[in-house]
Protein backbone atom coordinates (compact mmCIF):
# COMPACT_ATOMS: atom_id res chain seq x y z
CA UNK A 1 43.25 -34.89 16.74
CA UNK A 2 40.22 -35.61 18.75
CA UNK A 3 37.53 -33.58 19.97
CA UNK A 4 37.33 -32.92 23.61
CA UNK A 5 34.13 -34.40 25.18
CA UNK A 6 32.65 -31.46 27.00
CA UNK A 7 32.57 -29.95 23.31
CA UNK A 8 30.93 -33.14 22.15
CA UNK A 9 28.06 -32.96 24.61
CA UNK A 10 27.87 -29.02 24.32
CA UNK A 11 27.49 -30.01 20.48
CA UNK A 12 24.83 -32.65 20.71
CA UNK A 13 23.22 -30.68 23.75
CA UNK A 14 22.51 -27.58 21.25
CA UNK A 15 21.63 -29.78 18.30
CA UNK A 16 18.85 -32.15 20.69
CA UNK A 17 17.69 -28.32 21.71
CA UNK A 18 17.11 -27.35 18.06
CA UNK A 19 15.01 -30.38 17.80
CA UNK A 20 13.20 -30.20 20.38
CA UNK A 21 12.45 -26.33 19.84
CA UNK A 22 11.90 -27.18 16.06
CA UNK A 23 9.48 -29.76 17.00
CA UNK A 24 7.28 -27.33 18.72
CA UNK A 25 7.13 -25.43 15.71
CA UNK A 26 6.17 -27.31 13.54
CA UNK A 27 3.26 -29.27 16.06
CA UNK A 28 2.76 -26.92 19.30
CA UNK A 29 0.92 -29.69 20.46
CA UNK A 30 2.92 -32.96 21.41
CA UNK A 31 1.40 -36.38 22.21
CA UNK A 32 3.35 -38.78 24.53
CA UNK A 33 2.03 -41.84 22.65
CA UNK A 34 1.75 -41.25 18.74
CA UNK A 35 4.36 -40.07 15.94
CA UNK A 36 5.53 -37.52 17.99
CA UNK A 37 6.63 -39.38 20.79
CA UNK A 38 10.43 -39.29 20.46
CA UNK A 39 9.81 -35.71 19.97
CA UNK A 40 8.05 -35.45 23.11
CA UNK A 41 10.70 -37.15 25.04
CA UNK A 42 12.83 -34.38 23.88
CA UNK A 43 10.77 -31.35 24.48
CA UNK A 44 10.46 -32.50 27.85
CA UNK A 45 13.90 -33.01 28.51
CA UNK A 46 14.31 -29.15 27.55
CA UNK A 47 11.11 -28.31 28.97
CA UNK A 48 12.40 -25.39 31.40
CA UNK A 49 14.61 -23.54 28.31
CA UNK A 50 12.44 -24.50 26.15
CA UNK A 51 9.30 -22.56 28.56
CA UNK A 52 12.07 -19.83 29.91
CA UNK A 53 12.98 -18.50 26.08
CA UNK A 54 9.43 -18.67 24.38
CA UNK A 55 8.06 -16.65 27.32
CA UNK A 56 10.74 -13.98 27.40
CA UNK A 57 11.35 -13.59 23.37
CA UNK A 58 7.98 -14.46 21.95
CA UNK A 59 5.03 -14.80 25.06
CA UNK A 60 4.15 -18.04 24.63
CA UNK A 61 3.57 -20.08 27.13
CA UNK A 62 4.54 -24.00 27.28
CA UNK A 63 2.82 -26.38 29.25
CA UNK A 64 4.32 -30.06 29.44
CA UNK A 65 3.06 -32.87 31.19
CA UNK A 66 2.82 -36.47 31.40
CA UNK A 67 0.43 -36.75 27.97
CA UNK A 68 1.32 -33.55 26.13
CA UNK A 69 3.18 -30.57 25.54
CA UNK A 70 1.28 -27.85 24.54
CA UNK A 71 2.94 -24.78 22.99
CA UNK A 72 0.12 -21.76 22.98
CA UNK A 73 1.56 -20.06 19.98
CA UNK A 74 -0.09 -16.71 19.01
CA UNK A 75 0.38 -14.98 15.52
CA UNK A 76 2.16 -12.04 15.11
CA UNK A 77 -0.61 -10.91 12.76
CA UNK A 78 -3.69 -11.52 12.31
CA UNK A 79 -4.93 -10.64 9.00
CA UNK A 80 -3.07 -13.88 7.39
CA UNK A 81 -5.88 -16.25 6.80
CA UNK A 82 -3.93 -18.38 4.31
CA UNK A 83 -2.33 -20.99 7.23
CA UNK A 84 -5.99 -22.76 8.43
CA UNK A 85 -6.59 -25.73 10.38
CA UNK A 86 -6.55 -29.15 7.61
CA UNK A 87 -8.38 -31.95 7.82
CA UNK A 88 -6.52 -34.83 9.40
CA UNK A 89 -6.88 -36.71 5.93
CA UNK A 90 -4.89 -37.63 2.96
CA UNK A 91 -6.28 -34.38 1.11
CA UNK A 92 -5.19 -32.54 4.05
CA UNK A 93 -8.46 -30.18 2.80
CA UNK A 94 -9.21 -26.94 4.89
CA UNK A 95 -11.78 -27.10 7.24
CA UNK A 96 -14.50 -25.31 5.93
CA UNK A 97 -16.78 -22.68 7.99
CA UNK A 98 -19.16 -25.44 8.95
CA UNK A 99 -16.41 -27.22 9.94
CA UNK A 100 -14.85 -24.50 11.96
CA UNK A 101 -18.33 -24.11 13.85
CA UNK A 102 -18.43 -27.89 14.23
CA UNK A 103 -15.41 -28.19 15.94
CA UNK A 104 -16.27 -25.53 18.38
CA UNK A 105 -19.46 -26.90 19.18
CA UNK A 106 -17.94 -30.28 19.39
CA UNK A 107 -15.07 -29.05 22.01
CA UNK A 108 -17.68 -27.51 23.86
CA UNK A 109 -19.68 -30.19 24.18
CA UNK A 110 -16.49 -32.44 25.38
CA UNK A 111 -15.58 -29.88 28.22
CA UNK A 112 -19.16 -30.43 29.83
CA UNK A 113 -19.12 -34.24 29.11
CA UNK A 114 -18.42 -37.40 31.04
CA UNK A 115 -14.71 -39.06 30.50
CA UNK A 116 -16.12 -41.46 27.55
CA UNK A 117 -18.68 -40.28 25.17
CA UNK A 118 -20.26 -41.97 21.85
CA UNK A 119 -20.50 -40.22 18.40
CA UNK A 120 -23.84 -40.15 18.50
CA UNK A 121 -23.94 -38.81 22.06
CA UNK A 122 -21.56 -36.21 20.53
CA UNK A 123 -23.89 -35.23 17.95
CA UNK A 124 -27.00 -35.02 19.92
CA UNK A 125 -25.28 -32.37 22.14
CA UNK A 126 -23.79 -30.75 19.41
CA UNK A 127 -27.09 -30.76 17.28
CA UNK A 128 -28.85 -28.79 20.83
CA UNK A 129 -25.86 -26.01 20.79
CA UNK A 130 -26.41 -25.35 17.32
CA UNK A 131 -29.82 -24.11 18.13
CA UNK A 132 -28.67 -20.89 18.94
CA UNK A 133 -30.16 -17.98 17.82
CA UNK A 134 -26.73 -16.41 17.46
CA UNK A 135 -25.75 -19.37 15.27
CA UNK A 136 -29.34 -19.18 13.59
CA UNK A 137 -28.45 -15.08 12.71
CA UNK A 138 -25.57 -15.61 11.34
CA UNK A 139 -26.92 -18.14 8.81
CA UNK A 140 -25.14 -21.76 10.59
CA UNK A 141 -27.81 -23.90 10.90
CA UNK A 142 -27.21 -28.19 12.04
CA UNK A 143 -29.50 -31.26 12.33
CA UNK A 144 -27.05 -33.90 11.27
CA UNK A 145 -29.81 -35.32 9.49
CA UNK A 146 -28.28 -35.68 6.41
CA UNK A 147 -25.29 -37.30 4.85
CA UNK A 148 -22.88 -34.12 4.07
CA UNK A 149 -23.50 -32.59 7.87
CA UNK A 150 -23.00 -36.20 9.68
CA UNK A 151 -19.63 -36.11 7.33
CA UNK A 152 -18.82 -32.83 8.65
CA UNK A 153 -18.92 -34.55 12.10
CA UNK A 154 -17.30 -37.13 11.56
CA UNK A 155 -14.31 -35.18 9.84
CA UNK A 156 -14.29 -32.63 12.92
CA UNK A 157 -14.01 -35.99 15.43
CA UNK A 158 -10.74 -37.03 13.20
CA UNK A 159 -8.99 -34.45 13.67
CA UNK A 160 -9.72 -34.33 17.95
CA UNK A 161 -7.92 -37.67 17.44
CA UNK A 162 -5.09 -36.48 15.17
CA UNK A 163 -5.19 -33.94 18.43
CA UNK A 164 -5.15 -36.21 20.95
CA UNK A 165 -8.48 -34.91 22.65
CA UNK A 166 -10.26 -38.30 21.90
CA UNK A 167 -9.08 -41.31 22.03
CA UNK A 168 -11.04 -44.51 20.11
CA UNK A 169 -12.09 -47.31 22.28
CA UNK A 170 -14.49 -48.84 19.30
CA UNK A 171 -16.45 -48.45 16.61
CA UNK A 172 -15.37 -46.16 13.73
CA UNK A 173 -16.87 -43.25 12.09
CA UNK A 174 -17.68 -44.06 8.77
CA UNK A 175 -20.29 -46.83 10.83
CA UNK A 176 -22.45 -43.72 12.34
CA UNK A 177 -22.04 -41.27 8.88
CA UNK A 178 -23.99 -44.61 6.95
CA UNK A 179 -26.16 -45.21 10.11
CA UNK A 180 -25.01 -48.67 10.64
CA UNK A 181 -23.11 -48.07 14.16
CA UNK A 182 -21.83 -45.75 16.69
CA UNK A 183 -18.13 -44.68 17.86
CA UNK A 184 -16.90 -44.40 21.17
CA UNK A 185 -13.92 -42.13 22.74
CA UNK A 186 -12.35 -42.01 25.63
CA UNK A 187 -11.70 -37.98 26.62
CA UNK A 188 -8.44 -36.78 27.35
CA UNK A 189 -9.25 -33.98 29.61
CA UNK A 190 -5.44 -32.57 29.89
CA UNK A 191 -5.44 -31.87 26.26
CA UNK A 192 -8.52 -30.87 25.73
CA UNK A 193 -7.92 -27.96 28.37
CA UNK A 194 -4.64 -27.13 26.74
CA UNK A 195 -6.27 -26.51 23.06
CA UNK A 196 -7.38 -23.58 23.12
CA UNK A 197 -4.63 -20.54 23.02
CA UNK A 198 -5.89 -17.14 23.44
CA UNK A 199 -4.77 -14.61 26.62
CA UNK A 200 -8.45 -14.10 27.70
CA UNK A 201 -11.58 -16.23 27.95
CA UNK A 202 -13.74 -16.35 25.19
CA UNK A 203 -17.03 -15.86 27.45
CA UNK A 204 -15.43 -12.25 28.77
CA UNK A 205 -15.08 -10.76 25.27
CA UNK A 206 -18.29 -8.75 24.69
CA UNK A 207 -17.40 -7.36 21.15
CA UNK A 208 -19.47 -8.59 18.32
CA UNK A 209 -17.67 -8.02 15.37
CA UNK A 210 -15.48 -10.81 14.23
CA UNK A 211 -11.87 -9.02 13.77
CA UNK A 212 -12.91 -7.05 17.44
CA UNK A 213 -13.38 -10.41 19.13
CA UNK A 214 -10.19 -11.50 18.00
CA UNK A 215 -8.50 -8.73 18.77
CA UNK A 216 -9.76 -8.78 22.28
CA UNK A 217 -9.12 -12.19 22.90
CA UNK A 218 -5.13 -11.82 21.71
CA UNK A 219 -4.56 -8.24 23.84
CA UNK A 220 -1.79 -7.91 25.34
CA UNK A 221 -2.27 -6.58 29.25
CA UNK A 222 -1.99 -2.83 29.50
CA UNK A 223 1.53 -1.54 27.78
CA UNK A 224 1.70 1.60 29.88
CA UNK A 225 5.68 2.14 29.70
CA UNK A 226 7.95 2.03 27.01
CA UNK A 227 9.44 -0.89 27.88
CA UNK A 228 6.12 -2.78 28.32
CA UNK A 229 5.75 -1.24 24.70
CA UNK A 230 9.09 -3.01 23.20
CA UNK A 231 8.85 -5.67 25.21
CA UNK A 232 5.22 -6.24 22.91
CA UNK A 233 6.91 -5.41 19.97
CA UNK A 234 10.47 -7.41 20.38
CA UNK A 235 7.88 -10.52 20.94
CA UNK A 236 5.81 -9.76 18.08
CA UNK A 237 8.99 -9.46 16.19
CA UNK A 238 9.83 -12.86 16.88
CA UNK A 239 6.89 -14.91 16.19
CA UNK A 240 6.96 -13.01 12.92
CA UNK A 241 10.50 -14.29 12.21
CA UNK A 242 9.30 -17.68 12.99
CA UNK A 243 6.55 -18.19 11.94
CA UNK A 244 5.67 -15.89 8.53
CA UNK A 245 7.61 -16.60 5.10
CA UNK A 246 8.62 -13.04 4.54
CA UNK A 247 8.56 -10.23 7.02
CA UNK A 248 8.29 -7.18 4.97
CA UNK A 249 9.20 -4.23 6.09
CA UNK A 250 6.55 -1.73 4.35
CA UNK A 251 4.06 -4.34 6.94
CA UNK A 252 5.16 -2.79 10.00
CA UNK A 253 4.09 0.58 11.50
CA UNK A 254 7.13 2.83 12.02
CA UNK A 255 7.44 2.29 15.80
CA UNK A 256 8.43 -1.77 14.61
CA UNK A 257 10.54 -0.95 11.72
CA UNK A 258 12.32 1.53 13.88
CA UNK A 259 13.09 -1.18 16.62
CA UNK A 260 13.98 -3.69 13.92
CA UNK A 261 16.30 -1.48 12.43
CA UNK A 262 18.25 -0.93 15.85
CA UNK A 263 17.57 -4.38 17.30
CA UNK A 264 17.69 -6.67 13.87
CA UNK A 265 21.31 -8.79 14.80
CA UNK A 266 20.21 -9.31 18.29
CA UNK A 267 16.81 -10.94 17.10
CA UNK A 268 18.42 -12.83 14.10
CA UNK A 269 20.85 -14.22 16.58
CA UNK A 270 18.30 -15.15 18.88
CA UNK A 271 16.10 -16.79 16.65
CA UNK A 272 19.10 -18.51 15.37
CA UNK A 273 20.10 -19.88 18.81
CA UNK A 274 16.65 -21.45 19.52
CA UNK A 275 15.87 -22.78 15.99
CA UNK A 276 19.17 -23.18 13.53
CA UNK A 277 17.66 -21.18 11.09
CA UNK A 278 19.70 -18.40 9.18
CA UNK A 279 18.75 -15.01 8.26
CA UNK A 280 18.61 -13.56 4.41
CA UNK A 281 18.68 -10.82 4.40
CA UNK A 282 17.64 -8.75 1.88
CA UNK A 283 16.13 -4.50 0.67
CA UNK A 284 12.41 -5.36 1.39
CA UNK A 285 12.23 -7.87 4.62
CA UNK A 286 13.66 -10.62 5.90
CA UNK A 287 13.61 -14.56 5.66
CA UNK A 288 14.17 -17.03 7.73
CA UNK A 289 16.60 -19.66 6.06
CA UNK A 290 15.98 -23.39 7.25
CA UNK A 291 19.22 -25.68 6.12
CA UNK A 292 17.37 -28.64 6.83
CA UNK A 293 14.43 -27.94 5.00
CA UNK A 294 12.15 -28.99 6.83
CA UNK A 295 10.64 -26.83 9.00
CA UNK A 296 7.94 -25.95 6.58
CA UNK A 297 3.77 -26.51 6.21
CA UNK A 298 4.13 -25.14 2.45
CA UNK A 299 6.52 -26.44 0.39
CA UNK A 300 7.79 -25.05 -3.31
CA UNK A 301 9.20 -26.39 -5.52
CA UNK A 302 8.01 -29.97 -5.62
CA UNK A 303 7.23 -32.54 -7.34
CA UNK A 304 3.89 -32.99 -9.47
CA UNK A 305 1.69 -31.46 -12.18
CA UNK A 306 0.47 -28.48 -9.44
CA UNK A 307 4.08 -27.90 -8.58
CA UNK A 308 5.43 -27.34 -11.55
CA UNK A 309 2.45 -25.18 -12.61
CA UNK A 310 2.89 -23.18 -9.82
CA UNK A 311 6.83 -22.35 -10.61
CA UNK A 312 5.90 -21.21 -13.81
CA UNK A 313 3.01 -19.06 -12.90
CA UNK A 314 5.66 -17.81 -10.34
CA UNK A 315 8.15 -17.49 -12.98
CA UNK A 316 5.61 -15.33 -15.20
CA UNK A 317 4.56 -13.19 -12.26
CA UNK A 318 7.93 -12.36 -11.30
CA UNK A 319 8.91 -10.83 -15.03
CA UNK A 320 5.39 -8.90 -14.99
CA UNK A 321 6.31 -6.21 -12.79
CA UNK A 322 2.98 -4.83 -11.75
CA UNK A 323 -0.24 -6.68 -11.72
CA UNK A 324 -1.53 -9.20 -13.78
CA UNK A 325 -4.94 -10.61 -13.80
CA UNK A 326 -6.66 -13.63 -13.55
CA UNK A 327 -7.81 -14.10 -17.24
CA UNK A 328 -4.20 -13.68 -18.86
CA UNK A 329 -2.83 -16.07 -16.31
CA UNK A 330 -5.25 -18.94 -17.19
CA UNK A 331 -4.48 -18.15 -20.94
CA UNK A 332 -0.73 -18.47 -19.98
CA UNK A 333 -1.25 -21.94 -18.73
CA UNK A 334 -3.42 -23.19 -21.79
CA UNK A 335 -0.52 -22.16 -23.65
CA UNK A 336 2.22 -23.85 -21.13
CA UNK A 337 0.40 -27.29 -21.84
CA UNK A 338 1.38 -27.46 -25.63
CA UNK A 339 5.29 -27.21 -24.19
CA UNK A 340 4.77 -28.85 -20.49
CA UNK A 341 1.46 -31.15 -21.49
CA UNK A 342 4.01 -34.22 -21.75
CA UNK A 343 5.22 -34.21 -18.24
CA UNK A 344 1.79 -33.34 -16.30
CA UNK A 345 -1.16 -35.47 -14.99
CA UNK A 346 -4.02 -36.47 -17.75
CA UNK A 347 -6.46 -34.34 -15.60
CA UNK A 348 -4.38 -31.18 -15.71
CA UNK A 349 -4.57 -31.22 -19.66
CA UNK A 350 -8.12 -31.54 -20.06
CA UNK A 351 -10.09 -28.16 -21.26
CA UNK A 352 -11.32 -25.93 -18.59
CA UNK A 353 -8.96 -27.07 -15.89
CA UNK A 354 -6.53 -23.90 -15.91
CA UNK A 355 -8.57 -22.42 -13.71
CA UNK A 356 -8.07 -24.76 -10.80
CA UNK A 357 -4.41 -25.02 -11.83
CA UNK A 358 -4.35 -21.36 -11.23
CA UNK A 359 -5.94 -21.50 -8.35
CA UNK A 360 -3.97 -23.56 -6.71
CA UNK A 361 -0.96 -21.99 -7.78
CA UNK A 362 -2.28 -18.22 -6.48
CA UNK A 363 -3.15 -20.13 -2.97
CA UNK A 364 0.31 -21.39 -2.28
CA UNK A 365 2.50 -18.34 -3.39
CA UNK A 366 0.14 -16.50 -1.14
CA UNK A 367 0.48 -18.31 1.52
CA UNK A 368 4.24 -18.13 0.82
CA UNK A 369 3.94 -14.14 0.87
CA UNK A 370 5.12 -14.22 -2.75
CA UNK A 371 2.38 -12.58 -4.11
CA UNK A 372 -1.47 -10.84 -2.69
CA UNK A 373 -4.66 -11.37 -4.51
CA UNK A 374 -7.10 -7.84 -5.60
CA UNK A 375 -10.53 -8.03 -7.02
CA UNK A 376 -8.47 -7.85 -10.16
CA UNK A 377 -6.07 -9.88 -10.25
CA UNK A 378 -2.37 -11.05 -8.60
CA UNK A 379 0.41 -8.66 -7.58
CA UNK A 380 3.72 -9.87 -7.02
CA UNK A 381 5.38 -9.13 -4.43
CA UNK A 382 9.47 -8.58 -3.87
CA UNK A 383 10.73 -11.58 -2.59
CA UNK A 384 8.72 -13.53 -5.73
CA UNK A 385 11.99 -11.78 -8.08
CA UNK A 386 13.93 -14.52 -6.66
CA UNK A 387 11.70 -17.08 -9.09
CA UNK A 388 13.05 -14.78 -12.20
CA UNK A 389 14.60 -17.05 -15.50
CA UNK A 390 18.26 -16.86 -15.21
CA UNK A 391 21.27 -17.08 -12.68
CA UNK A 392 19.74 -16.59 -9.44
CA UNK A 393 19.95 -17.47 -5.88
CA UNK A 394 15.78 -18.62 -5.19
CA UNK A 395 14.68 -17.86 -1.81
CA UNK A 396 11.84 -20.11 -0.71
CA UNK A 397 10.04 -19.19 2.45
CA UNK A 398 8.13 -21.38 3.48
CA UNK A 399 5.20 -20.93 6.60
CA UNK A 400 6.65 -21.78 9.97
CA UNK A 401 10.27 -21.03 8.89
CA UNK A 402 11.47 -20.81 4.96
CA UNK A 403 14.37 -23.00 3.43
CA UNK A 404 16.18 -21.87 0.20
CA UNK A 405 16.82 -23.76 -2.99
CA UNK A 406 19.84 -22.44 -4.69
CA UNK A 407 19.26 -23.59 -9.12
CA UNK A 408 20.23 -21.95 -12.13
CA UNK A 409 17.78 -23.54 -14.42
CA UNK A 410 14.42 -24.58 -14.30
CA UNK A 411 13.19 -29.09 -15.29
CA UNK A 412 9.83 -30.41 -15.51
CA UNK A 413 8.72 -32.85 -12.76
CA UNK A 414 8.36 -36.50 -13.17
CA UNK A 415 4.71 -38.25 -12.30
């Protein structure tokens, strides 16, 4: 019996939808020409659904043009610091503070700058903002004199072109960190003006203090009704759903866990519609299940010396109970080497290197919500039961929309 062919299209019109929404997910910004250009043929096919259900469920805006498509995603919290920008590198390293002031000195400079600018150029104007007695105060301080800081640079300017912003015309950047040459970029001004995503100018916010200015620059317009009020919290909902691991309930004030509780099918199911992802369910929050496993920035299990290290920490952790510190979980890994030492890297065997096993380990299951970090130690937290030894169904969230890895037994990764 054959399938009729309005279902066909209906079917391959929902699943090019998926991708196209899933795309945006996982890059909110979308380059015509690059990697991502079959993807950005596809979010602008969908463009007006695509725009017409982010704005109503979530309140983000999409812009899509010729060059881009630029998804202005905004957290639904923001005291998660454990998703930061990476360096557009093999490493894939966080940026580091200076790094973070670099690139906003850098995109400044680019907004008030001609259509083509050199590296040098770049630093010289870059090099004159940093002079600022603001910057001075708060203990940033730039001459690009030396090696590290013109590195810095250099590292900021890769990831504009990851980005999009520049584009390289000649030269290269490793010429002007030794001093031997110069780079130059053309500037893509569409993009550049699409980068940053915040509801108000960053010039109008006159609060000082770091979590006020960020606060301010994320506010919402005046919520005077109630249904202003669950309109804000139906879209902050949402991006939660999408975009954190876990959503735990004990995270949300009573007002949100009240509307969840009344409102949690209809947001599942929407969430489902735009994205294919499944809800699980469980006592303490809510996961979003991806079946493709793939729409993820943090991955566990895999493969390697750090991911098995961090299975078993998570395996410990989970049969602890309450918290455990930092001490007695390096210990616990000197002693995993005499069993495990055979399958991981030379490097992870050597003495002294638990503690950058460990930390490596605590840094991904936080950033999976699996577990927060006091000044004494680790504390799991719920969902990290589902890493318990025995018959169990292992929920993985992962950042930007979990997957799930059903096992029944644990193996040691190959190198």
């Amino acid at each position: 019996m054959t399938t009729p062919l309005g279902e066909v299209l209906d079917g391959r019109r929902t699943a090019e939808f998926h991708k196209a929404a899933r795309a945006l997910l996982s890059e909110p910004l979308l380059l015509a020409r690059g990697p991502h250009a079959d993807a950005f043929r596809l979010v602008r096919q969908y463009a007006s659904e695509l725009r017409d259900w982010f704005d109503r469920n979530t309140g983000w805006s999409l812009r899509v043009d010729a060059e881009a498509a630029r998804l202005r995603k905004a957290p639904g919290t923001l005291a998660d610091p454990t998703h930061p920008a990476r360096e557009a590198s093999r490493s894939g390293a966080p940026l580091t503070r200076r790094r973070y002031v670099l690139l906003c000195l850098a995109l400044a400079a680019l907004e008030r700058g001609e259509a083509q600018i050199a590296l040098g150029r770049l630093a010289e104007q870059v090099v004159l903002d940093a002079a600022d007695p603001h910057l001075a105060a708060a203990g940033v301080e730039f001459t690009l004199e030396r090696r590290d800081e013109r590195l810095d640079l250099a590292a900021v300017v890769r990831l504009l072109l990851r980005y999009g912003v520049l584009r390289r015309v000649a030269g290269d950047e490793d010429a002007y960190v030794s001093g031997a040459g110069d780079a130059l970029y053309d500037v893509q001004r569409r993009v550049l003006a699409g980068l940053l995503a915040t509801r108000h100018g960053p010039s109008l916010i006159a609060a000082r203090d770091f979590e006020e200015r960020l606060a301010e620059l994320t506010a919402e317009n005046a919520l005077d009704s109630d249904e202003l009020r669950f309109r804000a919290i139906r879209q902050m909902l949402t991006r939660r759903l999408l975009d954190d691991p876990v959503l735990y309930y004990d995270e949300l004030t009573d007002e949100e866990l009240a509307y969840l509780t009344r409102q949690r099918a209809f947001l599942i199911a929407r969430v489902g519609e735009l994205t294919g992802l499944v809800a699980e369910v469980r006592a303490e929050g809510i996961a979003m299940v991806d079946p493709l496993d793939d729409l993820t920035d943090v991955r566990m299990p895999e493969q390697g010396t750090h991911g098995h290290v961090t299975l078993l920490l998570a395996e410990r952790l989970a049969a602890a109970g309450g918290e455990v510190g930092r001490g007695e979980l390096e210990r616990h890994v000197r002693e995993l080497t005499s069993v495990h030492g055979g399958f991981w890297s030379k490097s992870a065997k050597q003495p002294g290197s638990e503690g950058e096993l460990v930390e490596q380990a605590l840094v991904k299951l936080t950033s999976l919500g699996l577990v927060t970090r006091t000044a004494e130690g680790v504390v799991p937290l719920p969902a990290l039961a589902r890493y318990a030894v025995g018959e169990t169904v292992v929920l993985e969230p992962g950042a930007r929309g979990p997957r799930t890895t059903r096992t029944t037994e644990r193996k040691a990764p190959q190198q």
